[in-house]
N, C-alpha and C. Protein backbone atom coordinates (compact mmCIF):
# COMPACT_ATOMS: atom_id res chain seq x y z
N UNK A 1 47.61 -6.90 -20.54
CA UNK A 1 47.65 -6.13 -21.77
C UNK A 1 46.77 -4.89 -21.55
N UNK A 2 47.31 -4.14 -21.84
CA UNK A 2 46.79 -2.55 -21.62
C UNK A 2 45.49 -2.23 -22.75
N UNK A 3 44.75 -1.41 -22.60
CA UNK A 3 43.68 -1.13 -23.66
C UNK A 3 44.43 -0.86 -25.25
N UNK A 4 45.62 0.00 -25.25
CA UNK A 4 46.27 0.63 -26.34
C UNK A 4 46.27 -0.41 -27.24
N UNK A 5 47.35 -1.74 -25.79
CA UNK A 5 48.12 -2.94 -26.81
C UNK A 5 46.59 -3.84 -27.87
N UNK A 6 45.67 -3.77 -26.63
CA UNK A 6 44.71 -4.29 -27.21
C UNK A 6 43.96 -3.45 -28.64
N UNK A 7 44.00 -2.52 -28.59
CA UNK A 7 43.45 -1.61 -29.67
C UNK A 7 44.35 -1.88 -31.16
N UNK A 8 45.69 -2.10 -31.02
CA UNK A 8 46.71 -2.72 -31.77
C UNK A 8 46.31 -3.81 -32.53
N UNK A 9 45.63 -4.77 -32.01
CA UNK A 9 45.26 -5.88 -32.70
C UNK A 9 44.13 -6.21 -33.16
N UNK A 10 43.20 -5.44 -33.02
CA UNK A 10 41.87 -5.29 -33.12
C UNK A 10 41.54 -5.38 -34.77
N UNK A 11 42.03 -5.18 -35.25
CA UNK A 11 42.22 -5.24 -37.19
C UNK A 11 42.12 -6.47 -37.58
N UNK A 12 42.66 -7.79 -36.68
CA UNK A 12 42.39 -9.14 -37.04
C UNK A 12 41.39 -9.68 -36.66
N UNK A 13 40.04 -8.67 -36.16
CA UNK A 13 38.87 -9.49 -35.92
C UNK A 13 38.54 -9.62 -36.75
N UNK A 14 38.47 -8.50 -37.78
CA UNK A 14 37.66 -8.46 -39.06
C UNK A 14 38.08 -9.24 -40.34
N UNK A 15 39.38 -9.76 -39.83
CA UNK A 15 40.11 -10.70 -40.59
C UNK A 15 39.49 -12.44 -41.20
N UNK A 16 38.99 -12.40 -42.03
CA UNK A 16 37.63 -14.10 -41.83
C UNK A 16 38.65 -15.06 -41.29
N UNK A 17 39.87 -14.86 -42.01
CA UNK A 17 40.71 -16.15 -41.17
C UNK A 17 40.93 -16.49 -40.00
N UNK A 18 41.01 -14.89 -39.10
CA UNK A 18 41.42 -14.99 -37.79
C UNK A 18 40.47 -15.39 -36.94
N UNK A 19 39.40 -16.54 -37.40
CA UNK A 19 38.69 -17.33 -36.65
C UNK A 19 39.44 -18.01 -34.99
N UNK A 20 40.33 -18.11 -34.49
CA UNK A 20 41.00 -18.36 -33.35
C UNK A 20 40.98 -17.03 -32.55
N UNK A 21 41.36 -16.17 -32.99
CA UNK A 21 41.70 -14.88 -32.76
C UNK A 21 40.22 -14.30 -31.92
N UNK A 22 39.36 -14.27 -32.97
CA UNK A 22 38.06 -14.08 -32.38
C UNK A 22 37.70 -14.92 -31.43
N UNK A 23 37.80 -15.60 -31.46
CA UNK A 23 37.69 -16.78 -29.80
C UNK A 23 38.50 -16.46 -28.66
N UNK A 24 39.58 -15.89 -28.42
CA UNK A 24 40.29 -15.41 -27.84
C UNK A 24 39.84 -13.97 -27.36
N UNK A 25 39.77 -13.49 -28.46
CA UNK A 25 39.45 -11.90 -27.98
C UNK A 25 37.78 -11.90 -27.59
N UNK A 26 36.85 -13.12 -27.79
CA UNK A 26 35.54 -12.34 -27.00
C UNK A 26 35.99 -13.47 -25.85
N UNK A 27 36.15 -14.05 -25.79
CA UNK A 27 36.93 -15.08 -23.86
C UNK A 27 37.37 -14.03 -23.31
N UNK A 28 38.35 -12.64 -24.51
CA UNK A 28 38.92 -12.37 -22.94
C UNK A 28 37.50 -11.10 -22.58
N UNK A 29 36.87 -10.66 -23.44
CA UNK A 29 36.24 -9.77 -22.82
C UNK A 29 34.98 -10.00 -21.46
N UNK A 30 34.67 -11.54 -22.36
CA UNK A 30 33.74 -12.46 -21.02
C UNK A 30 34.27 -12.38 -20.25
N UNK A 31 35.91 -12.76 -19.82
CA UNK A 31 35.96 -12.93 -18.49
C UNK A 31 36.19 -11.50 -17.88
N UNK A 32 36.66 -10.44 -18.60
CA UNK A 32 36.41 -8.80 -17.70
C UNK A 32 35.06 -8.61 -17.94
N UNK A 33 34.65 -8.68 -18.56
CA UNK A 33 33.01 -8.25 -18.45
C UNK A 33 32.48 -6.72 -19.28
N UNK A 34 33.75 -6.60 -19.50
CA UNK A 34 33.30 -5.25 -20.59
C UNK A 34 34.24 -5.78 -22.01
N UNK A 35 33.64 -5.01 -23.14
CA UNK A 35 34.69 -4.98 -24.10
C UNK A 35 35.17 -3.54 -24.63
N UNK A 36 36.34 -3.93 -24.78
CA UNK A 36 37.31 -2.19 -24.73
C UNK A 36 36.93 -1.81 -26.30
N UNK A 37 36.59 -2.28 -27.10
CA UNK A 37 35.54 -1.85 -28.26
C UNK A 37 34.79 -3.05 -28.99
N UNK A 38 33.35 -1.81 -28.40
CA UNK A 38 32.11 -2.78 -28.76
C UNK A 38 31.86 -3.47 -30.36
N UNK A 39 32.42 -2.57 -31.16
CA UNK A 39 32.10 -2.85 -32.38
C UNK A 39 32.96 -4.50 -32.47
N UNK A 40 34.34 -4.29 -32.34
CA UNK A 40 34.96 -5.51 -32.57
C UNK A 40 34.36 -6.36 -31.90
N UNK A 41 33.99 -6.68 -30.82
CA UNK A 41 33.38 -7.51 -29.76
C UNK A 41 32.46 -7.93 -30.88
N UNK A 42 31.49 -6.98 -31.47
CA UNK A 42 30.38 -7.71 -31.79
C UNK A 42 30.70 -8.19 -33.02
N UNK A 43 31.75 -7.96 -33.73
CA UNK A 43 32.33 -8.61 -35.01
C UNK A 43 32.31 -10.09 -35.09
N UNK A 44 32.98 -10.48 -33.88
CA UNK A 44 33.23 -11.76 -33.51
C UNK A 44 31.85 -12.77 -33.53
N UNK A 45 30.86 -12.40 -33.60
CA UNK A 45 29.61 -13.22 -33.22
C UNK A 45 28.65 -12.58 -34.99
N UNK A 46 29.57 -11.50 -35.21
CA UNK A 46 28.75 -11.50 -36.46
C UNK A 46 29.06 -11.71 -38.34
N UNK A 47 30.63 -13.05 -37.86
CA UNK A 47 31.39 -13.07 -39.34
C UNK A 47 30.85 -14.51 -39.36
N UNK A 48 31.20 -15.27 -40.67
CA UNK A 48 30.47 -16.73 -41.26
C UNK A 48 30.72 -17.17 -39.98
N UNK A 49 32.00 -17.18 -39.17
CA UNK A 49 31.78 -18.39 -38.62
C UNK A 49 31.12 -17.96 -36.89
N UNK A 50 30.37 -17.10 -36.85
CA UNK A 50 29.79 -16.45 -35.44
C UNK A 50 29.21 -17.85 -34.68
N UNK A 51 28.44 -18.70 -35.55
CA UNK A 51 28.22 -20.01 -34.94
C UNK A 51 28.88 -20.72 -33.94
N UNK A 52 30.17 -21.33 -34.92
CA UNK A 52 31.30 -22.03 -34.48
C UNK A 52 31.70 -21.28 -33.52
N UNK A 53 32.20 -19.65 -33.45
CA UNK A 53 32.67 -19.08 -32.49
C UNK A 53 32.21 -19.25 -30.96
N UNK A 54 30.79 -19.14 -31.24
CA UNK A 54 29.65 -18.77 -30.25
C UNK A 54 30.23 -20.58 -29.07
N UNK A 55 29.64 -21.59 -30.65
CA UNK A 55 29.50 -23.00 -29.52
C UNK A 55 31.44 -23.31 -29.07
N UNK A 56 32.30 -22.50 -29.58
CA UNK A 56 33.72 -23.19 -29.01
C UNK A 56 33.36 -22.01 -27.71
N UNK A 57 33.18 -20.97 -27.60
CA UNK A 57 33.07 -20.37 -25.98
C UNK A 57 32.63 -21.25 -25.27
N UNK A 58 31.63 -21.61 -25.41
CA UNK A 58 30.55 -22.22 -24.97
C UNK A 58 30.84 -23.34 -24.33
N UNK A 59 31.47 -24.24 -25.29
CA UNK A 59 32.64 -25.28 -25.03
C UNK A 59 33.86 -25.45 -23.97
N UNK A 60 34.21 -24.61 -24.17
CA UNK A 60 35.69 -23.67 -23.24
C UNK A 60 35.21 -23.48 -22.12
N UNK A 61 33.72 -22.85 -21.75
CA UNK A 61 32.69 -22.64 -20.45
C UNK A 61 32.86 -23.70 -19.87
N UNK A 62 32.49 -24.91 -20.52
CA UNK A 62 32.18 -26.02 -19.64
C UNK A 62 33.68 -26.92 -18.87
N UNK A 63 34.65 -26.55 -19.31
CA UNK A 63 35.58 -27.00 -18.73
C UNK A 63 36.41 -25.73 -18.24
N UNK A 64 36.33 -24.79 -18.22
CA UNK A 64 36.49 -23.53 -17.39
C UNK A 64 35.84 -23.19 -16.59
N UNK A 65 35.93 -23.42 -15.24
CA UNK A 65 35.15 -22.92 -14.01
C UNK A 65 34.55 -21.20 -14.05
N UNK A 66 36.12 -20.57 -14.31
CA UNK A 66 36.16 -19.00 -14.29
C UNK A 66 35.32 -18.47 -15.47
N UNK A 67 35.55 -19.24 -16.67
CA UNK A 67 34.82 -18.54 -18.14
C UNK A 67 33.15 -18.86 -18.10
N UNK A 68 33.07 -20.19 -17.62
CA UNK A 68 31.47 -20.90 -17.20
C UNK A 68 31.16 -19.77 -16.42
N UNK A 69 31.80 -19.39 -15.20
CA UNK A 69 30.90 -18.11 -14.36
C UNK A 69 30.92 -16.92 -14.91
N UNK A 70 31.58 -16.61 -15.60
CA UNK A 70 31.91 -15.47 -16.31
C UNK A 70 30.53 -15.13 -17.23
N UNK A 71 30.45 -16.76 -18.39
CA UNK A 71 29.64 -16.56 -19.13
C UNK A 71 28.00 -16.05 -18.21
N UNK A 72 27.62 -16.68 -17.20
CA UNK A 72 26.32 -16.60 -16.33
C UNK A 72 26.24 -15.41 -16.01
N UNK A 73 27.35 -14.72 -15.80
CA UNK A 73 26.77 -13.43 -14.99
C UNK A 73 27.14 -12.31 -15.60
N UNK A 74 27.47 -12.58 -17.43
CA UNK A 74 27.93 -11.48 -17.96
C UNK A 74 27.15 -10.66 -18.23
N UNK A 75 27.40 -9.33 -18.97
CA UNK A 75 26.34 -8.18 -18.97
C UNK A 75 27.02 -8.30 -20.19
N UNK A 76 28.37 -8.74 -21.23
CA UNK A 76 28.31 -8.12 -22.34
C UNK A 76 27.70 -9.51 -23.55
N UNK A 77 27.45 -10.18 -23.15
CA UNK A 77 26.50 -11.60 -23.70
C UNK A 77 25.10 -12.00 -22.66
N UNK A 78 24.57 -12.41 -23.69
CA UNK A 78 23.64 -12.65 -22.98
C UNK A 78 23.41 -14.70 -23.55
N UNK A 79 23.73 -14.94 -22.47
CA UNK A 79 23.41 -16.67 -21.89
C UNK A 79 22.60 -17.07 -22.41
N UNK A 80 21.18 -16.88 -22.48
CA UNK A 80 19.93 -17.43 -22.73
C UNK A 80 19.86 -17.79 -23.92
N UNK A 81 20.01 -16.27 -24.63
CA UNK A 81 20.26 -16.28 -26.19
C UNK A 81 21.21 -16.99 -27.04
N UNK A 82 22.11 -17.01 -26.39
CA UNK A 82 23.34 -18.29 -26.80
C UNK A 82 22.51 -19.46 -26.92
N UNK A 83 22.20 -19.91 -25.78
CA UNK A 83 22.06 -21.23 -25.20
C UNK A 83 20.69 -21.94 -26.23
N UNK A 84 19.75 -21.40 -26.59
CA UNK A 84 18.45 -21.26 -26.59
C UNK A 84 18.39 -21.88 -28.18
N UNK A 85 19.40 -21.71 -28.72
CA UNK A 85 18.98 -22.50 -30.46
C UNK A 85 20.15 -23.23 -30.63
N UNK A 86 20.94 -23.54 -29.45
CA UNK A 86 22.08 -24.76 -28.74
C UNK A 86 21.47 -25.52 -27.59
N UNK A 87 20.71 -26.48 -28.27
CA UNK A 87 19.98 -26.90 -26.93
C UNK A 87 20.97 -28.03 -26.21
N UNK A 88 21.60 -28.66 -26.86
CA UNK A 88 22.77 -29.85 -26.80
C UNK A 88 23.82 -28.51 -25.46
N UNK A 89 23.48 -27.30 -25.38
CA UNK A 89 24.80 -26.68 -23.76
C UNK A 89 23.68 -26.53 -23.30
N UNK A 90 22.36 -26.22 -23.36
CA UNK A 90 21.49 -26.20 -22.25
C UNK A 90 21.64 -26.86 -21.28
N UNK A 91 21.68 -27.97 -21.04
CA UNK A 91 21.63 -28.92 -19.47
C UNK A 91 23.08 -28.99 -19.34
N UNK A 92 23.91 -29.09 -20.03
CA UNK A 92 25.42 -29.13 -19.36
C UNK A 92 25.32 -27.07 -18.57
N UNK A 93 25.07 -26.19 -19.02
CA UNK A 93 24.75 -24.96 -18.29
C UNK A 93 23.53 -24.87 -16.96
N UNK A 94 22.64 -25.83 -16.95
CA UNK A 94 21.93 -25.69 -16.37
C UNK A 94 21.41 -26.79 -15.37
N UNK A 95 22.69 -28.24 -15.64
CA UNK A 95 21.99 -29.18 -14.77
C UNK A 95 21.98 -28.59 -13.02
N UNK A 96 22.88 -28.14 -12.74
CA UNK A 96 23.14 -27.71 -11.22
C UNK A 96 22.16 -27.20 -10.27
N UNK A 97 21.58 -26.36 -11.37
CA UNK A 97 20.50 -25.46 -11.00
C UNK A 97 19.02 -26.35 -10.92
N UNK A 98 19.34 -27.63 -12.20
CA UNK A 98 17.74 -28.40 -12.27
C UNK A 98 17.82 -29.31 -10.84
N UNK A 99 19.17 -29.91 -10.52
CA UNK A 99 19.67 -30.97 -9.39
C UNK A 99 19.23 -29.94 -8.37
N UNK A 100 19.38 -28.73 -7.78
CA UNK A 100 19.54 -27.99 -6.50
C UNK A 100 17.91 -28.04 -6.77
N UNK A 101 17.05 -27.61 -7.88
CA UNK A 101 15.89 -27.39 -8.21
C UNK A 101 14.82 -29.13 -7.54
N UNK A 102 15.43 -30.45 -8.22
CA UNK A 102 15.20 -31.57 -7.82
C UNK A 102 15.35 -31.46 -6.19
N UNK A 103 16.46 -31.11 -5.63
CA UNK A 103 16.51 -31.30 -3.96
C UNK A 103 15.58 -30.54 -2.90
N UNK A 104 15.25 -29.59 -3.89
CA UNK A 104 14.67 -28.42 -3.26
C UNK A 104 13.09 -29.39 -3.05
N UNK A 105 12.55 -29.45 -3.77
CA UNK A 105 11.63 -30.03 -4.39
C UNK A 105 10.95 -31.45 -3.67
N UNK A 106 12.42 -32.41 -3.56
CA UNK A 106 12.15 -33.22 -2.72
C UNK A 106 12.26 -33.14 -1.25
N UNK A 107 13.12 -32.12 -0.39
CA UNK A 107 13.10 -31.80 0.53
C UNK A 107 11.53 -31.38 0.72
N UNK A 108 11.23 -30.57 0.18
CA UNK A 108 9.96 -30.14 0.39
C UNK A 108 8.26 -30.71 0.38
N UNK A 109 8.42 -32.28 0.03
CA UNK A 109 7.71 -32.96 -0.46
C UNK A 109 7.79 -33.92 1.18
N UNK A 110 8.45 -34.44 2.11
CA UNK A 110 8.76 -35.03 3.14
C UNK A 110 8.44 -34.32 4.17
């Protein structure tokens, strides 16, 4: 989908119903890594249900390889801040890193 087509639909972020919609449209900008307009992007994280929105990405991360890496190394979200008053995705985001952290640790202890 081209920027235009995308600019086309952009009217149903602001829509309260189009709660799906907004889940869709900030997934797809996570996984390019930019959003083709910032304002809508940030719509999505800032209508009643920005919560719900926030933990179904979040959700979607953990059984998405591509969206999970996406989310880690994005520049247009920031991870921490998500994660940080969701403590219940903290260790599903971060066991890998505590396990490599544990090996490291015990390698180094022998």
């Amino acid at each position: 989908m081209c920027a235009e087509e995308m600019l086309m639909y952009l009217p149903r972020v602001y829509d309260p119903a189009a709660h799906a919609y907004r889940i869709r449209y900030a997934i797809a900008c996570i996984l390019r890594d930019r959003a083709v307009n910032e304002g809508a992007f940030n719509t999505c994280f800032q209508m009643d249900d920005a919560d719900e929105v926030i933990r179904t990405v979040l959700r979607r991360g953990l059984k998405n390889p591509e969206l999970k890496a996406a989310l880690e190394r994005s520049h247009v979200i920031s991870l921490v801040q998500w994660l940080a008053p969701r403590p219940e995705f903290w260790e599903a985001y971060h066991a890998p890193e505590m396990r490599r952290g544990a090996r490291c640790d015990a390698d180094g202890a022998t």
